[in-house]
Protein backbone atom coordinates (compact mmCIF):
# COMPACT_ATOMS: atom_id res chain seq x y z
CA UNK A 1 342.23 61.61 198.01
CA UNK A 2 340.69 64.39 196.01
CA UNK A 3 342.08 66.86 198.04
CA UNK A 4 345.48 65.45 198.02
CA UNK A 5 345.35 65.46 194.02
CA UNK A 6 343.99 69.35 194.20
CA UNK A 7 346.88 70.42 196.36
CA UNK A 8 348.93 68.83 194.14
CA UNK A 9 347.74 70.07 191.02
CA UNK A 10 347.68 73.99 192.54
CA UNK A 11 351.63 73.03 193.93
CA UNK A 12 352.37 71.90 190.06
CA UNK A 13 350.79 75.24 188.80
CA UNK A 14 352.53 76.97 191.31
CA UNK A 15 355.83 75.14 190.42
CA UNK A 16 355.55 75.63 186.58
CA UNK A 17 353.90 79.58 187.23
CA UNK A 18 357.43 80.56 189.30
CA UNK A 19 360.01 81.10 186.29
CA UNK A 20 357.51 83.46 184.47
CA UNK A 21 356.75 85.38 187.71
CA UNK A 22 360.51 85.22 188.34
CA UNK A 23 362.13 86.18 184.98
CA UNK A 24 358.26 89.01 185.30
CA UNK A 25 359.94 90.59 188.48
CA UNK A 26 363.72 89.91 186.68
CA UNK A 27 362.50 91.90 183.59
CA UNK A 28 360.86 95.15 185.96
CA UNK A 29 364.48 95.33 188.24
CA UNK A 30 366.91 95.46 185.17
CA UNK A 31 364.34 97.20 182.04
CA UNK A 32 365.61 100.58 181.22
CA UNK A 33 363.85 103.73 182.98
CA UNK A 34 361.23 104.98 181.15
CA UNK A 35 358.66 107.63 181.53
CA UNK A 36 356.64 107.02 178.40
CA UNK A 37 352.81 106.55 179.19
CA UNK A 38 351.31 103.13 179.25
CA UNK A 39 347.76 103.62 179.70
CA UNK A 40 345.02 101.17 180.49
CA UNK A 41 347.71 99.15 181.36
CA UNK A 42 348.01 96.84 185.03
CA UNK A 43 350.67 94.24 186.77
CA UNK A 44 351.43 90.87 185.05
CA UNK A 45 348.40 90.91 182.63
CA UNK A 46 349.13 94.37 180.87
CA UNK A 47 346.66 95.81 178.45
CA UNK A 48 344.86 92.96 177.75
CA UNK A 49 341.93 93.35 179.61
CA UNK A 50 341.72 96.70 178.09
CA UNK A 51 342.52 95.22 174.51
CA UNK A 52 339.68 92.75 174.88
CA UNK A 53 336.97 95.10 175.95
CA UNK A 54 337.57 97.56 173.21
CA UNK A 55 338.57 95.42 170.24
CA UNK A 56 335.49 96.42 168.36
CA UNK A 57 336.58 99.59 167.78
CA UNK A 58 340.55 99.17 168.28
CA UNK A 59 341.73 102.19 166.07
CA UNK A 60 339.62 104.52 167.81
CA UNK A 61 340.51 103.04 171.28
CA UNK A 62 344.24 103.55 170.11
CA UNK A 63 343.71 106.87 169.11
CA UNK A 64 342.27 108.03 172.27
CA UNK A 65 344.63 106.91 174.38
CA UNK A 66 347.80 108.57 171.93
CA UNK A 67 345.81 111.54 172.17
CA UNK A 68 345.76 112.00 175.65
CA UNK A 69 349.91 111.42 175.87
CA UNK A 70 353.03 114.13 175.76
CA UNK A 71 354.53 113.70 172.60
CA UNK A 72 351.61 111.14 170.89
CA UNK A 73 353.09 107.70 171.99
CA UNK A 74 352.36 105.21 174.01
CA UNK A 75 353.99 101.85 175.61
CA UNK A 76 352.30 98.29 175.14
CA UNK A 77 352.66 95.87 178.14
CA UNK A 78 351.61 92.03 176.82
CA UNK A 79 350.74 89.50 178.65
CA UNK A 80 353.16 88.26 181.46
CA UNK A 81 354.98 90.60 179.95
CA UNK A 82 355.88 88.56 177.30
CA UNK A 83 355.71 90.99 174.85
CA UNK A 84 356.70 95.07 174.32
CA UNK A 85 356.50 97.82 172.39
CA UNK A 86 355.23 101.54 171.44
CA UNK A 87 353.23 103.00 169.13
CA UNK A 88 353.12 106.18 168.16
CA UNK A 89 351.54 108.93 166.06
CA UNK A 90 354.25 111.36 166.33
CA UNK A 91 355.66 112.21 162.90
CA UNK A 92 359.21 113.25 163.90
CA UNK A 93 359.45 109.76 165.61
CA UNK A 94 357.95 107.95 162.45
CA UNK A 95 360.33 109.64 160.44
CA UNK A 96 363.21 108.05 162.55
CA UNK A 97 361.41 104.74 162.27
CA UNK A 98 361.21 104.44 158.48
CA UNK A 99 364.35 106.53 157.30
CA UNK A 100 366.68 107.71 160.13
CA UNK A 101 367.15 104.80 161.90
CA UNK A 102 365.67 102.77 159.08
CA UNK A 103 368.40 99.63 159.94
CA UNK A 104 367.36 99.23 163.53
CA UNK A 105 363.57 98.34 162.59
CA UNK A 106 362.35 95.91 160.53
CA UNK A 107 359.99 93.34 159.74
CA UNK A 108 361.31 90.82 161.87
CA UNK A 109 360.04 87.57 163.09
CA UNK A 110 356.90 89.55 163.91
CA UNK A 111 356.14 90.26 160.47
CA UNK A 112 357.84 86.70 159.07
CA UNK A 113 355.94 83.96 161.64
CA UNK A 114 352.60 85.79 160.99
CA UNK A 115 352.62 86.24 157.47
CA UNK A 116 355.27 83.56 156.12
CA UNK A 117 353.21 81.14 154.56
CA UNK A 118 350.98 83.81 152.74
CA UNK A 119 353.90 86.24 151.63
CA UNK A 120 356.73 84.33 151.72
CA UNK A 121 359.65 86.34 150.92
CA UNK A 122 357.81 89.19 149.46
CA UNK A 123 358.49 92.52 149.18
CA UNK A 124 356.55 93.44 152.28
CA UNK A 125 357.58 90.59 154.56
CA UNK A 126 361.07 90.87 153.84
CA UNK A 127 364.89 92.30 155.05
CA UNK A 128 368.00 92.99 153.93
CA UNK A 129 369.30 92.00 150.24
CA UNK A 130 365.66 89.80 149.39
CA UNK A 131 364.01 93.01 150.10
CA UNK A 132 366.64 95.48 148.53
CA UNK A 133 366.67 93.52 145.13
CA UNK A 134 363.23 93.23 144.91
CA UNK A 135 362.83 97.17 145.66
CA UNK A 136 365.71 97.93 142.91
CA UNK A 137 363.80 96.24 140.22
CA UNK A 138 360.36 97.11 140.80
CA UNK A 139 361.59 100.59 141.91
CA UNK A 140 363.10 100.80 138.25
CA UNK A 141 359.85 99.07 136.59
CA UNK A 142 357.30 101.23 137.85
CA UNK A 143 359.13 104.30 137.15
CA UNK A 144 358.78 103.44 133.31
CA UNK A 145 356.64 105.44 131.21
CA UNK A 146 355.66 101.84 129.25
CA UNK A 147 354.13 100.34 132.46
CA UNK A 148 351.98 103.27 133.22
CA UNK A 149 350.96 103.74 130.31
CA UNK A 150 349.95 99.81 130.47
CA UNK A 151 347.87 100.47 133.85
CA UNK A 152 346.51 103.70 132.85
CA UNK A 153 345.46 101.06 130.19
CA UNK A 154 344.01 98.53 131.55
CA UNK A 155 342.00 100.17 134.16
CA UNK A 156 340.25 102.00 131.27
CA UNK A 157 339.76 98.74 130.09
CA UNK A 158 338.49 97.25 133.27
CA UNK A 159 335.98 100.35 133.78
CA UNK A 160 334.92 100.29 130.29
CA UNK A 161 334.55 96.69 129.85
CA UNK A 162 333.05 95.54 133.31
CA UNK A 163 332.49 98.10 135.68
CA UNK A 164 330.47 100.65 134.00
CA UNK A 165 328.00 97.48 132.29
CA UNK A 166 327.84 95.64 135.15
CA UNK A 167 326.60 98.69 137.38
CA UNK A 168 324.16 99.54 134.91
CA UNK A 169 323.04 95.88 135.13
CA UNK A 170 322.19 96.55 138.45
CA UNK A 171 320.65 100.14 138.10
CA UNK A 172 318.26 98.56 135.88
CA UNK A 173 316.24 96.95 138.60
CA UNK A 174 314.90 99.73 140.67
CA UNK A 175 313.99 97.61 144.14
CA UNK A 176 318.15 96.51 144.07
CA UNK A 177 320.67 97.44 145.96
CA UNK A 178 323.74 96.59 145.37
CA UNK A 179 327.07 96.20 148.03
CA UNK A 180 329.28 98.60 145.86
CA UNK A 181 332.74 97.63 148.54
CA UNK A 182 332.11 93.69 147.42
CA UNK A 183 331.95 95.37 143.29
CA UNK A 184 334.76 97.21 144.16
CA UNK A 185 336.92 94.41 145.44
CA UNK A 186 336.04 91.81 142.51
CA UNK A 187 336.71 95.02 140.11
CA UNK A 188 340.19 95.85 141.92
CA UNK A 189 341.29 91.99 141.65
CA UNK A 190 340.60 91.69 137.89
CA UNK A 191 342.51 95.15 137.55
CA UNK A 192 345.80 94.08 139.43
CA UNK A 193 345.46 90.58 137.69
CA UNK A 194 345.81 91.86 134.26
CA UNK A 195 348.65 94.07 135.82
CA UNK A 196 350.29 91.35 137.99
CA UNK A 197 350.31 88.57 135.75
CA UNK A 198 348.45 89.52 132.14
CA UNK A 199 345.45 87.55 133.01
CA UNK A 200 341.65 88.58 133.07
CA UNK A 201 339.86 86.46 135.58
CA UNK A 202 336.43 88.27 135.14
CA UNK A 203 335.62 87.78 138.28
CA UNK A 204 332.87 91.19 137.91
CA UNK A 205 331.04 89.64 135.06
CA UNK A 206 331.83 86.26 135.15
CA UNK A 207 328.33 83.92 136.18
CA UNK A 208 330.69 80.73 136.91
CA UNK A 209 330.98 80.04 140.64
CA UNK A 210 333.46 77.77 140.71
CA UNK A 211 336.21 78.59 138.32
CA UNK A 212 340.12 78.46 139.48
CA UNK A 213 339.87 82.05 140.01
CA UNK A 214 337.13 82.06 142.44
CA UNK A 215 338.34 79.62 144.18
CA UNK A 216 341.62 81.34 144.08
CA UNK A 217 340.23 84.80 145.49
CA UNK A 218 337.70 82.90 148.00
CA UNK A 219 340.77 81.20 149.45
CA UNK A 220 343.13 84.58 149.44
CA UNK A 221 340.71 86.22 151.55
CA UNK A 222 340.43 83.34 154.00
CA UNK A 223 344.08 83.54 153.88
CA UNK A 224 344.18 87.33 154.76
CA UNK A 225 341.35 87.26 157.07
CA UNK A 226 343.23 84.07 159.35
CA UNK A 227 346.82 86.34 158.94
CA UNK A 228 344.81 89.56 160.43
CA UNK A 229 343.63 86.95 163.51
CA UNK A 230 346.77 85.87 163.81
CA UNK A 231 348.14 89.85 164.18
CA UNK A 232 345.51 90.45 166.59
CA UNK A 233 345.77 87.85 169.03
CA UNK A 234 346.24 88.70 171.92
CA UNK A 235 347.92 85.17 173.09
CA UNK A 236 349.84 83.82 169.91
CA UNK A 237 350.37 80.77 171.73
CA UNK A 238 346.95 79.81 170.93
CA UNK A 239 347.05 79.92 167.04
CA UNK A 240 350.81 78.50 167.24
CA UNK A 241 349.24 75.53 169.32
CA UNK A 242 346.72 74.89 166.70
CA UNK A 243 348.74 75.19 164.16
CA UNK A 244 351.01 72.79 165.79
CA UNK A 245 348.24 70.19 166.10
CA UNK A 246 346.81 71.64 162.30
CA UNK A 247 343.43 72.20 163.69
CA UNK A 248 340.67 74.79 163.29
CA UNK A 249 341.38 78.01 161.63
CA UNK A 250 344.93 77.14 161.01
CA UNK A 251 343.88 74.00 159.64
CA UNK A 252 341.72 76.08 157.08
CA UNK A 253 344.48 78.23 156.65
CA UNK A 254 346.54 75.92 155.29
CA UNK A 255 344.03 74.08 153.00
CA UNK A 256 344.17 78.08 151.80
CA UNK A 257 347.33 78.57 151.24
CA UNK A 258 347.72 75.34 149.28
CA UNK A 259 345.19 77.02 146.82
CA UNK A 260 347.14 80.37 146.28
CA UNK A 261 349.95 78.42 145.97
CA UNK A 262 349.13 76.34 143.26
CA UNK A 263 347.23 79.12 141.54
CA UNK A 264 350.31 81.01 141.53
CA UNK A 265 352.51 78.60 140.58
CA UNK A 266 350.45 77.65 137.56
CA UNK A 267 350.14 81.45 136.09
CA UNK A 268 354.03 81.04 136.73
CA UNK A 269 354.67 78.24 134.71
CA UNK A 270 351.88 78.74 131.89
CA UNK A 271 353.79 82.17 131.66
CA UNK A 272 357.47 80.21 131.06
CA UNK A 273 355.85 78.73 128.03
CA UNK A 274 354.96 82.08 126.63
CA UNK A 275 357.84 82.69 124.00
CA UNK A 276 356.79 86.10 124.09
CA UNK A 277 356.67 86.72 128.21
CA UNK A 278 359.83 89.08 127.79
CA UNK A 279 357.85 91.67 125.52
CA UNK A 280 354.59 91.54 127.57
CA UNK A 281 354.21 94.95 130.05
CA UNK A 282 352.44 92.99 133.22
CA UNK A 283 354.53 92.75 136.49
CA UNK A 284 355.08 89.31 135.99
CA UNK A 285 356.82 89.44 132.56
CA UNK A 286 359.51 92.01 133.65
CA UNK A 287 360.57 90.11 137.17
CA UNK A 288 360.72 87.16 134.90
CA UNK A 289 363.24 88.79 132.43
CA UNK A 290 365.20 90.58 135.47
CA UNK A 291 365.43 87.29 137.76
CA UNK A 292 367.19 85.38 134.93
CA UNK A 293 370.48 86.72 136.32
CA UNK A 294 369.27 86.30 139.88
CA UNK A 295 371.09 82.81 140.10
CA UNK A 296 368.48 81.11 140.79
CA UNK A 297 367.53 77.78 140.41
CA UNK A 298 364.17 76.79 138.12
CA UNK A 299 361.99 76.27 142.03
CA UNK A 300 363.65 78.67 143.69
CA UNK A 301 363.27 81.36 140.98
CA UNK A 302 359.49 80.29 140.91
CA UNK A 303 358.74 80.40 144.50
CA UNK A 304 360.93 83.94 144.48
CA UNK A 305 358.39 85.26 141.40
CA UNK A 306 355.01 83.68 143.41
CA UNK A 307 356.53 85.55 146.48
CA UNK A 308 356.47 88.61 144.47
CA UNK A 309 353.39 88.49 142.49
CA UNK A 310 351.55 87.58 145.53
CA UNK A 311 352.97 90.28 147.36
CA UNK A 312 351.31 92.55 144.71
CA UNK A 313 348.22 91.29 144.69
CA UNK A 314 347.86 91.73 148.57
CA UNK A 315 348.64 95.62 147.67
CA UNK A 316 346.11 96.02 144.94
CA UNK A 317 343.61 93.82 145.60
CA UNK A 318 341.94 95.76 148.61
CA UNK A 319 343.64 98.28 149.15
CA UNK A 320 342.10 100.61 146.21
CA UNK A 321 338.75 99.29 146.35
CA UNK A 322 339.09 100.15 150.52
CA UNK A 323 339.92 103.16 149.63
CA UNK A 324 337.15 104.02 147.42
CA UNK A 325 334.28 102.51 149.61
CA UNK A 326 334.81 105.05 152.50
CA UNK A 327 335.33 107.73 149.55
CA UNK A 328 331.88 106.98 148.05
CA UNK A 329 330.45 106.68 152.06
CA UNK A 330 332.14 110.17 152.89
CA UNK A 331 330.76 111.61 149.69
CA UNK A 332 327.07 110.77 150.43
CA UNK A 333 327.70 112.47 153.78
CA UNK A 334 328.79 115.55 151.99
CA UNK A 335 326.69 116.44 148.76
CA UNK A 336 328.96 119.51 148.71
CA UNK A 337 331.83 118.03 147.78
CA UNK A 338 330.30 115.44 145.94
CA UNK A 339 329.52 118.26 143.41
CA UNK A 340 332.58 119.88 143.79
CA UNK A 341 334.14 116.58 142.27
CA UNK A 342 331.49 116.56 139.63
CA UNK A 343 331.70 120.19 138.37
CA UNK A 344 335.74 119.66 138.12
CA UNK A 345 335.52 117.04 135.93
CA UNK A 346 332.96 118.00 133.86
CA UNK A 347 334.43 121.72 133.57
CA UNK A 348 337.55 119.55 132.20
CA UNK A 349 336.58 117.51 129.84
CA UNK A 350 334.49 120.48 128.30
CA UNK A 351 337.63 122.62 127.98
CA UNK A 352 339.57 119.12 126.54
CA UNK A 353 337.09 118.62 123.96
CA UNK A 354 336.43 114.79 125.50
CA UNK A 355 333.00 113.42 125.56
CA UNK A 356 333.97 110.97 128.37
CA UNK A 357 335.93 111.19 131.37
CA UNK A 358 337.63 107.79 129.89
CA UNK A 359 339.12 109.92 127.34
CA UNK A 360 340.62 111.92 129.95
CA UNK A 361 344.49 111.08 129.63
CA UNK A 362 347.05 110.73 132.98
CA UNK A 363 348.24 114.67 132.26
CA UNK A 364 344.49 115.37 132.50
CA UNK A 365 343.54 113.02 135.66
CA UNK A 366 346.21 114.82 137.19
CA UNK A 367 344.50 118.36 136.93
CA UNK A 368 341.95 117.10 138.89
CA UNK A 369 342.88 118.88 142.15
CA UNK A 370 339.91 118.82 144.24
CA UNK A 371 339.17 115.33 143.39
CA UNK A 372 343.16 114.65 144.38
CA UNK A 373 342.12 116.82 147.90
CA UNK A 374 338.90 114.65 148.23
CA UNK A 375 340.39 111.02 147.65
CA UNK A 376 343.65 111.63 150.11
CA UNK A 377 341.51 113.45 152.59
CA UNK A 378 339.19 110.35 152.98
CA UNK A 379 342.48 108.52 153.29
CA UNK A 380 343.38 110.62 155.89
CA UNK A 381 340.48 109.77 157.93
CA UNK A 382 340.48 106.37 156.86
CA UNK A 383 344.06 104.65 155.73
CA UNK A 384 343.40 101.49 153.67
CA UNK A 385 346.31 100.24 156.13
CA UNK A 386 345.21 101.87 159.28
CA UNK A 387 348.43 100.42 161.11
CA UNK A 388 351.66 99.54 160.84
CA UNK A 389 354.36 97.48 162.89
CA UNK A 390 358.56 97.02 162.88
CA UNK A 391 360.90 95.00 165.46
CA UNK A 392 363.54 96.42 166.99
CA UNK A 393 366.77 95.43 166.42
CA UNK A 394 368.79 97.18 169.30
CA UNK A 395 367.85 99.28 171.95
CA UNK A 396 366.95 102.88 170.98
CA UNK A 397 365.78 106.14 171.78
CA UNK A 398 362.62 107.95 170.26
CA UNK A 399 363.30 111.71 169.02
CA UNK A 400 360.71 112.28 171.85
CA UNK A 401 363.05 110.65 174.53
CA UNK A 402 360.46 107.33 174.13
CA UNK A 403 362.91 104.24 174.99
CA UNK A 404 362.07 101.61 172.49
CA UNK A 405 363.73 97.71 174.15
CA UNK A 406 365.56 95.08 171.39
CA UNK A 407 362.83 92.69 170.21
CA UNK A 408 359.92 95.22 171.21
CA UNK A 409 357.48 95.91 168.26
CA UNK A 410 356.69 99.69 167.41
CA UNK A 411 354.21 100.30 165.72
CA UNK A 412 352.33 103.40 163.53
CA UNK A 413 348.85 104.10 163.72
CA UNK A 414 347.97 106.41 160.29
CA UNK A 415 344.42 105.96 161.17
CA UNK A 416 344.80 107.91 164.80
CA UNK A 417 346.85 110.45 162.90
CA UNK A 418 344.14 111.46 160.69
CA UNK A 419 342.00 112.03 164.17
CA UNK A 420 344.97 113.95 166.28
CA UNK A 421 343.83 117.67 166.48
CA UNK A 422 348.08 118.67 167.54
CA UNK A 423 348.68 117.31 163.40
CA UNK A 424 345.68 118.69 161.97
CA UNK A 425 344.23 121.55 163.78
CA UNK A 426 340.74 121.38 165.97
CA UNK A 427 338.88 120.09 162.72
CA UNK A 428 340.88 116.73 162.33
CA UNK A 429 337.47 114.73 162.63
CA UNK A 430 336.42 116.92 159.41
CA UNK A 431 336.09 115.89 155.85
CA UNK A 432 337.63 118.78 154.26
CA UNK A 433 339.02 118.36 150.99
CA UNK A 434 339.84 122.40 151.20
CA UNK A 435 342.36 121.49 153.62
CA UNK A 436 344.68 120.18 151.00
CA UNK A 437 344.19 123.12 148.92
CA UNK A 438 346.32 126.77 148.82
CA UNK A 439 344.55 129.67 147.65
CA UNK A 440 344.47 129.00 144.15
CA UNK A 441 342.38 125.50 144.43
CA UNK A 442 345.72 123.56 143.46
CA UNK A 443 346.73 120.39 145.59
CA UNK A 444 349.55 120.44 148.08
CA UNK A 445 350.90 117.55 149.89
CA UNK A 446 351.48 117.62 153.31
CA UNK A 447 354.92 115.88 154.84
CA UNK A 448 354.81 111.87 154.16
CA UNK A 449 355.54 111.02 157.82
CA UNK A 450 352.49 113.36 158.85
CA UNK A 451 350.69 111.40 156.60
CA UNK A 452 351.57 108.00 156.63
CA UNK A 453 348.65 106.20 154.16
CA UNK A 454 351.33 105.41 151.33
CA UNK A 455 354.17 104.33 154.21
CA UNK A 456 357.15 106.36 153.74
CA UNK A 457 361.22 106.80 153.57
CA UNK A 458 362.68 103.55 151.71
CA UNK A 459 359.34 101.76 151.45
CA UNK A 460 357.25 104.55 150.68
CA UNK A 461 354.44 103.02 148.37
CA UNK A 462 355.83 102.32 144.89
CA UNK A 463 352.60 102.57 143.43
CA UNK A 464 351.18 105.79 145.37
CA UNK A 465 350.55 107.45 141.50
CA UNK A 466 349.31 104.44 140.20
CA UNK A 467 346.59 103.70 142.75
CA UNK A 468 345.58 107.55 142.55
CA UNK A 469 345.15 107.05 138.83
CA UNK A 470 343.15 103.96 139.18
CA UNK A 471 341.07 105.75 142.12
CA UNK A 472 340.69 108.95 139.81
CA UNK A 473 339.30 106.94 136.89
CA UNK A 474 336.81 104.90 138.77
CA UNK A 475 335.62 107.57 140.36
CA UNK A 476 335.17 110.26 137.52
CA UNK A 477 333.50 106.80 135.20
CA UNK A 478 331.06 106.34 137.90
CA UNK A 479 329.89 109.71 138.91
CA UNK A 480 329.70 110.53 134.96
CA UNK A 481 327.37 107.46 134.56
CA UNK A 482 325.45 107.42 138.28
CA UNK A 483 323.54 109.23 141.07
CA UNK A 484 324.71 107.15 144.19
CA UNK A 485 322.79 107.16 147.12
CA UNK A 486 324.10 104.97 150.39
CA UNK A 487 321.55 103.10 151.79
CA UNK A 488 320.98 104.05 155.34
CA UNK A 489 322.99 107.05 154.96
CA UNK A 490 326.53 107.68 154.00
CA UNK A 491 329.03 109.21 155.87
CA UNK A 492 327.39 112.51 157.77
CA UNK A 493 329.47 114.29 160.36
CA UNK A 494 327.49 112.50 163.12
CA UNK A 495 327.90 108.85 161.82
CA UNK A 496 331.60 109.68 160.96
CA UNK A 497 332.09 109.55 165.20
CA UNK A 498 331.41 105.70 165.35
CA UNK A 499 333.11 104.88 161.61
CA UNK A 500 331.67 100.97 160.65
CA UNK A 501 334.83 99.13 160.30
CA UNK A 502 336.35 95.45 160.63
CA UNK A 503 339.38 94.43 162.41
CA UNK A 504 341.50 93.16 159.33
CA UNK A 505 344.96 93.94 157.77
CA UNK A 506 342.91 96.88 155.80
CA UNK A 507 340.06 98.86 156.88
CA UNK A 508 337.13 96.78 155.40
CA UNK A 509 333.52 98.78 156.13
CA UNK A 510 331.39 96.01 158.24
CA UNK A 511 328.50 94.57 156.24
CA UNK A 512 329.68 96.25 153.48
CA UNK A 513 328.12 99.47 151.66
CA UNK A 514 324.79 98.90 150.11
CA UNK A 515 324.22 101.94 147.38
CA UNK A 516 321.03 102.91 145.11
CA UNK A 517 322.01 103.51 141.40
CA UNK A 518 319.99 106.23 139.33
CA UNK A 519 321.14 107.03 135.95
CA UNK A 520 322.84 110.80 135.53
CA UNK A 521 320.83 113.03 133.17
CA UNK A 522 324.02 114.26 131.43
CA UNK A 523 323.42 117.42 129.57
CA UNK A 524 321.47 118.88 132.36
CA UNK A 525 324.47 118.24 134.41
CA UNK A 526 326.87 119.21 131.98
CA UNK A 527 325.50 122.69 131.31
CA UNK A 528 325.40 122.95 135.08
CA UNK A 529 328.79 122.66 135.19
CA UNK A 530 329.61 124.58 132.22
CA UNK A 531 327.99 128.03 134.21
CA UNK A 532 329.43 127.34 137.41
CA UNK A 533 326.17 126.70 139.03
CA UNK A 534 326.79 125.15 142.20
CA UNK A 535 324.66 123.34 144.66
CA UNK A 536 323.61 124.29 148.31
């Protein structure tokens, strides 16, 4: 009898197996020829084998299998075949992604089932007219000389107010350390939620552990951190099944999302009793005034204002203080350019007469060329968004000849194009701040699709200067004030090899980045600077 039930089980398996092994050997007879390299890659189960085995250290496993193809793309095989796609770290081909073809890739139901509940109908998780009249008005708002003058504001604000104490809080106990990526993630949320919404949470200084906005940010990065899973999976059916059944991590999820939502919500409606909302500069204020003659209903305009200012808060939140954690790890690496950075900004605010780099105005931050260099060459090495990903509307061809299928995904790896020595010459694993430099020390940009950190063509980062400004401040407030020493080590040409990352939607640094704090001894330093003296 057991037997009889085993055969009968295997013929049921075999029964239900034959349409995916039939529409498998369908798909191979009728797909369109390609030659474009699929490496790791083997019959029926694809590259998952190869995706589970190097998932610790995906980005660099992407890389080095784009840097051994033609034209620096690759083809993804899923599972049964049931999914497709390419990625790619060519720049003529990302440049027909994101602007010359821009219609025939978007976010898709890639972008939407993953990241609906958290985004909504954002900015970044939406298509067609949503996304276009959200990109017309905050294209027109944050090219207004009132909001960056508000931002410029408040970050001075921020640093003066909570950054700069609480740090020297923490200096003054010599046996602590402190985990300057978790500082610099509570500082970057109470930055973009004065700028998002006109509210302070606090959440540097603040000793209560249970207040609406730490519950708020505990529960947005539970959110982010399931989404990233979810974008990672290699079998979706798994989280769809539990989400199905609401159990586990999606279960979790949820209770998470009902959190930001109601947070959201509330700042949205506490702000429609503000008579004075429509003269207030933060992000929230001016959607508010421009969505009046959206049509909306009173719901449906506030779930279209939570999409947005959640959107926002996704960019700002980690994507600066990301940013500036593998800055301060590089720079500990290389004391060089650490003083380099120094010496500029001194040298500056001698010749400006300021006695504090906060005094340092946006015309001044921006002549601050080797500290511009410094911050986008650690972003070329490490991208705050180290990937990207679009559906495919129809089928297509690559400027490289790469055939890209309707419904296949192709994605962008910024992150591997940092590390391909055919973009950036046979020091691409460098830190080299020079490298962004011509011969009279000023900055130079290189091509946006070469460097893809801030996106590019029509969703190139609307708040690339902002985030530069808020980057420049930090850093030229906390090298004024502190000595920083990683502990462990920071970022030396050999560690740089094996970088300390997390799989997430941004490039989080594992375990975080425990510093030392020693107080500068400024007029020393400043005369230093003032003679040109410069370290070896």
């Amino acid at each position: 009898m057991f037997n009889d039930i085993t055969n009968s089980n295997i013929l049921s398996l075999l029964i239900l197996s034959l349409p995916i092994l039939l529409t498998t050997i369908l798909y191979h007879l009728t797909r369109h020829p390609t030659t474009t390299p699929c490496p790791e890659s083997h019959p029926f189960i694809g590259n998952l084998v190869a995706f589970l085995r190097n998932r610790h250290r995906f980005h660099d496993w992407v890389t080095d299998m784009l840097s051994t193809t033609p034209s620096l793309t690759l083809q993804v095989n899923g599972f049964l075949h049931l999914s497709h796609g390419i990625c790619t770290a060519n720049p003529t081909n990302i440049n027909h992604l994101l602007r010359q073809n821009f219609v025939n890739y978007i976010k898709g139901h890639r972008y939407t089932t993953v990241l609906q509940d958290l985004l909504g109908n954002g900015i970044f998780n939406s298509d067609g007219n949503m996304w276009s009249s959200q990109r017309k008005i905050a294209s027109h708002e944050f090219n207004t000389k009132a909001l960056r003058v508000f931002i410029s504001d408040t970050v001075r604000l921020q640093i003066t107010k909570s950054l700069v104490p609480y740090l020297l809080t923490a200096r003054d106990d010599d046996h602590t350390t402190v985990d300057l990526q978790q500082v610099l993630r509570k500082f970057s949320f109470d930055n973009i939620c004065n700028v998002a919404f006109g509210v302070d949470p606090c959440l540097l200084t603040s000793s209560v552990k249970d207040s609406k906005y730490v519950l708020f940010v505990r529960a947005f990065d539970v959110a982010v951190e399931h989404v990233s899973y979810r974008f990672m999976s290699p079998l979706p059916v798994v989280w769809k099944l539990k989400r199905f059944l609401n159990i586990g991590s999606e279960r979790k999820y949820k209770e998470a999302i009902e959190t930001v939502n109601q947070f959201a919500m509330d700042v949205i409606k506490s702000k429609e009793t503000q008579i004075s909302y429509k003269t207030n500069d933060d992000l929230l204020s001016r959607f508010m005034a421009s969505s009046w003659d959206m049509g909306f209903e009173d719901e449906e305009r506030r779930k279209f204002l939570r999409d947005i200012i959640i959107s926002f808060i996704l960019a700002g939140k980690d994507s600066t203080s990301t940013a500036l954690t593998w800055f301060f790890w590089l720079l500990d690496g290389h004391p060089h350019c650490k003083h380099m950075i120094h010496k500029e900004f001194t040298t500056l605010m001698t010749s400006s007469h300021h006695v504090h780099p906060l005094d340092l105005t946006f015309d001044d931050l921006k002549d601050l060329n080797y500290l511009h260099a410094a911050l986008s060459e650690s972003m070329r090495l490490f991208p705050p968004v180290p990937i990207n990903s679009r559906l495919t509307v129809d089928d297509d061809i690559l400027p490289d000849g790469t055939f890209v299928g309707k419904g296949w995904f192709a994605d962008y790896s910024a992150y591997a194009m940092g590390r391909m020595e055919r973009l950036w010459g046979s020091d691409c694993r460098e830190f080299k701040p020079e490298r962004w430099l011509d011969d009279n020390g000023v900055y130079q940009a290189f091509d946006q699709y070469k460097y893809p950190v801030f996106h590019g063509g029509f969703r190139l980062c609307l708040g690339k200067e902002m985030a530069y400004l808020q980057m420049k401040s930090v850093v030229v407030a906390v090298m004024h004030e502190f000595e920083i020493e990683v502990v462990g080590g920071g970022g030396t040409p050999e560690r740089m090899v094996d970088p300390p990352y997390s799989l997430s939607l941004v490039l989080n640094m594992k375990n975080g980045l425990h510093v030392r704090l020693k107080k500068r001894q400024q007029s020393s330093e400043a005369e230093r600077a003032k003679d040109g003296v410069t370290e070896r």
